[in-house]
C-alpha atoms as a PDB file:
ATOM      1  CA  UNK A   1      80.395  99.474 140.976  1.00  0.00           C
ATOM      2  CA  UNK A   2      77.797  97.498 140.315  1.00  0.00           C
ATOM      3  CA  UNK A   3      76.320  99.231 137.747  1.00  0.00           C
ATOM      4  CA  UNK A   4      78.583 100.616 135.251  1.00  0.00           C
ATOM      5  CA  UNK A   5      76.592 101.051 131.406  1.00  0.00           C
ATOM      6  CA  UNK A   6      78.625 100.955 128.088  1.00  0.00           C
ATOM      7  CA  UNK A   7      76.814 103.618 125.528  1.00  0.00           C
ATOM      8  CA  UNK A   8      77.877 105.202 122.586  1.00  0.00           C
ATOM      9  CA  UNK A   9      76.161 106.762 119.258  1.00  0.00           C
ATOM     10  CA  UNK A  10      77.462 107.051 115.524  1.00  0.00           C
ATOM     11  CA  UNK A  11      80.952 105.315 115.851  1.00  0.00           C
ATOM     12  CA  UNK A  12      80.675 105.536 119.823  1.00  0.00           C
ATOM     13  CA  UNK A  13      77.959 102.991 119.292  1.00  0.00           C
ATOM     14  CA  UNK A  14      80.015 100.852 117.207  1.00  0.00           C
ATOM     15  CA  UNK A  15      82.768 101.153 119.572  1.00  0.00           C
ATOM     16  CA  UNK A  16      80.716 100.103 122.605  1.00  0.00           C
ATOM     17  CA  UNK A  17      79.733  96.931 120.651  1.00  0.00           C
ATOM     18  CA  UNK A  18      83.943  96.490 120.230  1.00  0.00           C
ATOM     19  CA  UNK A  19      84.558  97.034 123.916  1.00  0.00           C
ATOM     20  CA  UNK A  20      81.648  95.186 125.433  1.00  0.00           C
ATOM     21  CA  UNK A  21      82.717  92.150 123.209  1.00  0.00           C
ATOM     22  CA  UNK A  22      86.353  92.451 124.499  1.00  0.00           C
ATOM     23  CA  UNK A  23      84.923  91.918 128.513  1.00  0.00           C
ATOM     24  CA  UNK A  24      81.845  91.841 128.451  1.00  0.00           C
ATOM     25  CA  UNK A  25      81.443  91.126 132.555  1.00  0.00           C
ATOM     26  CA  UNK A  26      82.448  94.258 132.977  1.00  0.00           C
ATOM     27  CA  UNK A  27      79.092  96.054 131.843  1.00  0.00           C
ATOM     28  CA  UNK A  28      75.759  95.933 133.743  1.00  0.00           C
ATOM     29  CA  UNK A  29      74.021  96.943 130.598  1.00  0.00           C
ATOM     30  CA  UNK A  30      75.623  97.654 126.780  1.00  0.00           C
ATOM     31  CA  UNK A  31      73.351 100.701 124.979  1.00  0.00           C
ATOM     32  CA  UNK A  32      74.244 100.692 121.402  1.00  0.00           C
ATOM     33  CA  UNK A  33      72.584 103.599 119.475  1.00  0.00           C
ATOM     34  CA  UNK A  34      73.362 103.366 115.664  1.00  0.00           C
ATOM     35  CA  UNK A  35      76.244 101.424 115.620  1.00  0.00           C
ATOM     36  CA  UNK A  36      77.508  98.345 114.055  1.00  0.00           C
ATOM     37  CA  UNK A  37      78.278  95.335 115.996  1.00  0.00           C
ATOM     38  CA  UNK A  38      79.564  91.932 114.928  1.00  0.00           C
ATOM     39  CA  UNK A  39      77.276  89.018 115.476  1.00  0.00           C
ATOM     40  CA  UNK A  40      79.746  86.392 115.855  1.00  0.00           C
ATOM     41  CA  UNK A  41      80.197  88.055 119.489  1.00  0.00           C
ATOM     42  CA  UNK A  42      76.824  87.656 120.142  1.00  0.00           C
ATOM     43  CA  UNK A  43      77.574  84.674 122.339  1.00  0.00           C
ATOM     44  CA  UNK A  44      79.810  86.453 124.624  1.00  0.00           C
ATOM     45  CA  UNK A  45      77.241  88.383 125.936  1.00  0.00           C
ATOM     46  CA  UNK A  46      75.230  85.573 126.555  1.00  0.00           C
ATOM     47  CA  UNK A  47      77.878  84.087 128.802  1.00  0.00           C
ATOM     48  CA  UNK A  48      78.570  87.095 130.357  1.00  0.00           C
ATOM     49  CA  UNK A  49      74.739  87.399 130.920  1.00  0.00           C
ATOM     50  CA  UNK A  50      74.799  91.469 130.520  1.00  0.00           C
ATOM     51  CA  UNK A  51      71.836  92.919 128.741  1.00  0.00           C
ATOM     52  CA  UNK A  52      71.560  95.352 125.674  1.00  0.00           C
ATOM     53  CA  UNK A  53      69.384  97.991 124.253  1.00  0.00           C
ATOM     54  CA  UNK A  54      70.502  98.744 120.864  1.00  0.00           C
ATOM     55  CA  UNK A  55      69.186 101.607 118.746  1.00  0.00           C
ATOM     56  CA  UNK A  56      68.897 102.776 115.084  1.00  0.00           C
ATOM     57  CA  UNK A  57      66.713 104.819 113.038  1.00  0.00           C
ATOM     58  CA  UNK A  58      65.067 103.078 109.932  1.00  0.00           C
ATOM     59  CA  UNK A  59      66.382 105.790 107.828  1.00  0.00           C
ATOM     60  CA  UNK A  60      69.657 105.589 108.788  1.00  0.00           C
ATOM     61  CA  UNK A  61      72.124 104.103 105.888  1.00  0.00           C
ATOM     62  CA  UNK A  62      71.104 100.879 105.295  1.00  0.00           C
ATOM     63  CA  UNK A  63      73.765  99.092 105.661  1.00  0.00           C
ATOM     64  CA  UNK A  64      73.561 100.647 109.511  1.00  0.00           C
ATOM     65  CA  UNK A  65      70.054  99.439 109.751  1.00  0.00           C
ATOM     66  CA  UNK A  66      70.788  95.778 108.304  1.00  0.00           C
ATOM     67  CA  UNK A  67      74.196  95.668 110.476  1.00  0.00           C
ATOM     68  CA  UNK A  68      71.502  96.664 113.856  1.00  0.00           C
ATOM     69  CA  UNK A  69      68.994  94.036 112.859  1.00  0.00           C
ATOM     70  CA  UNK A  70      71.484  91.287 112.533  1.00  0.00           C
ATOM     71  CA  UNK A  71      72.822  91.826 115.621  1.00  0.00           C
ATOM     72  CA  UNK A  72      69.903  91.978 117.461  1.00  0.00           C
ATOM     73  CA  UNK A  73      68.558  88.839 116.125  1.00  0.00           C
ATOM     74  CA  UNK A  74      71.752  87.577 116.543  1.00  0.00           C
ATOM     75  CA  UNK A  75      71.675  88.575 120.418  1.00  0.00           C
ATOM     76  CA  UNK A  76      67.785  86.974 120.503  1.00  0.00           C
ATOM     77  CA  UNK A  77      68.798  83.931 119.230  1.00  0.00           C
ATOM     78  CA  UNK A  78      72.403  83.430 121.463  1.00  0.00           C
ATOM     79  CA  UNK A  79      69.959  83.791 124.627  1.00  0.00           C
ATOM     80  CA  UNK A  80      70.797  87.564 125.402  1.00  0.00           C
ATOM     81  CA  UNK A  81      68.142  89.768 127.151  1.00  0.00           C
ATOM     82  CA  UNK A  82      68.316  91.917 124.653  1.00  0.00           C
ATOM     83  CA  UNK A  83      65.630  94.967 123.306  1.00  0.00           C
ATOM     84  CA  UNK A  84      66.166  96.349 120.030  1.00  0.00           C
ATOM     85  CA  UNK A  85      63.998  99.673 119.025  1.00  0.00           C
ATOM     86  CA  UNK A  86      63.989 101.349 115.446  1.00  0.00           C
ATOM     87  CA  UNK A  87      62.430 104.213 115.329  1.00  0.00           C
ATOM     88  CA  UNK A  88      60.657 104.837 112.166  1.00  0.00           C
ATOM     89  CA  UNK A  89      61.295 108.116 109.760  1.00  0.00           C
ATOM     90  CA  UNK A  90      64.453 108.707 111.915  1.00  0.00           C
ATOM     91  CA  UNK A  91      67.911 109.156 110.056  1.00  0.00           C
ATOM     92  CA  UNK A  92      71.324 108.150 111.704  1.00  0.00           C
ATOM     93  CA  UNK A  93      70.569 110.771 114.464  1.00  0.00           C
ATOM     94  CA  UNK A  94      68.117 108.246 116.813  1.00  0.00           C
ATOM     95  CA  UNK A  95      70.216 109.281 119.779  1.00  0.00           C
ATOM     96  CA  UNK A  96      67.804 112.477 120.893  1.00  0.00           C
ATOM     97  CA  UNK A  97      64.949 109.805 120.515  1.00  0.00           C
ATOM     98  CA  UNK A  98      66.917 107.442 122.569  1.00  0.00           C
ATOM     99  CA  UNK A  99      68.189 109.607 125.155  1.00  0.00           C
ATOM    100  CA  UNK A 100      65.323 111.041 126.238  1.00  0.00           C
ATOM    101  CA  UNK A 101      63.438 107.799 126.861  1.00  0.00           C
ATOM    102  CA  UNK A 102      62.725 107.755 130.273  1.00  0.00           C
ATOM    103  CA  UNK A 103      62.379 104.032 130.390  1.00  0.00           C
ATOM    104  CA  UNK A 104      66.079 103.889 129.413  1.00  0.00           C
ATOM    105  CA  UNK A 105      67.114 105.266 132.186  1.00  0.00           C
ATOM    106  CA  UNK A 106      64.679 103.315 134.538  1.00  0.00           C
ATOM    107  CA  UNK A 107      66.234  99.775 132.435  1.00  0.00           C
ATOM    108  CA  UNK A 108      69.541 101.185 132.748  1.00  0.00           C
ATOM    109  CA  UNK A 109      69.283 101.374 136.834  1.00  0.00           C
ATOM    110  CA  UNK A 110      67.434  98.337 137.602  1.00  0.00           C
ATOM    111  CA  UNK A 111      70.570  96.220 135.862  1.00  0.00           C
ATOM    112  CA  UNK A 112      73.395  95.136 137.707  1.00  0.00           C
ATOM    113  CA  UNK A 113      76.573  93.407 136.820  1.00  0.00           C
ATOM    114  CA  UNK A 114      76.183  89.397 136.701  1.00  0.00           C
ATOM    115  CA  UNK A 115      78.995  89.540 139.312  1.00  0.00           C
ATOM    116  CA  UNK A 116      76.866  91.831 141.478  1.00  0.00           C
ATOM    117  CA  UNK A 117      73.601  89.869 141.425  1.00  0.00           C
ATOM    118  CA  UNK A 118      72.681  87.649 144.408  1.00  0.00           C
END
């Protein structure tokens, strides 16, 4: 329980920006991959204190890529522990990058809800 991750791709991704916003002490950890999320949450997830690692290709539309750069500055700049990676010369499909990123997994396990810390 107290590790429960929020990830989605495509409109999944944008959806798990949504839901994470909507409670975000829920999540030990919100994973993004080529969604949209709106940067006027950006200090909810600071309160909250959960983390995110967001994802997008730079070749994705670009509207997608602007919308994922926003929002991770946006998360930078609210106080978030936040990672952003764009991969370079990959299209809207950066999940099979993404998901097979060891260290994603190793982030993903070593975060625990902010209710669940000592």
């Amino acid at each position: 329980p107290a590790r429960v991750v929020l990830t989605g791709l495509s409109m999944g991704g944008s959806g798990s920006w949504s839901i994470a916003a909507q409670n975000p002490s829920a999540w030990s950890a919100v994973v993004p991959l080529c969604g949209r999320g709106d940067p006027a949450t950006a200090a909810k997830f600071a309160a909250a204190k959960v983390p995110v690692w967001s994802f997008c290709g730079d070749q994705d539309t670009p509207a997608t890529v602007e919308a994922n750069r926003t929002m991770a500055a946006a998360l930078k700049a609210a106080g978030v522990d936040a990672r952003y990676t764009e991969y370079p010369g990959v299209p809207h499909n950066c999940w099979d990058q993404a998901y097979a990123t060891d260290e994603l997994y190793t982030w993903m396990l070593a975060q625990l809800r902010a209710s669940a810390q000592p």
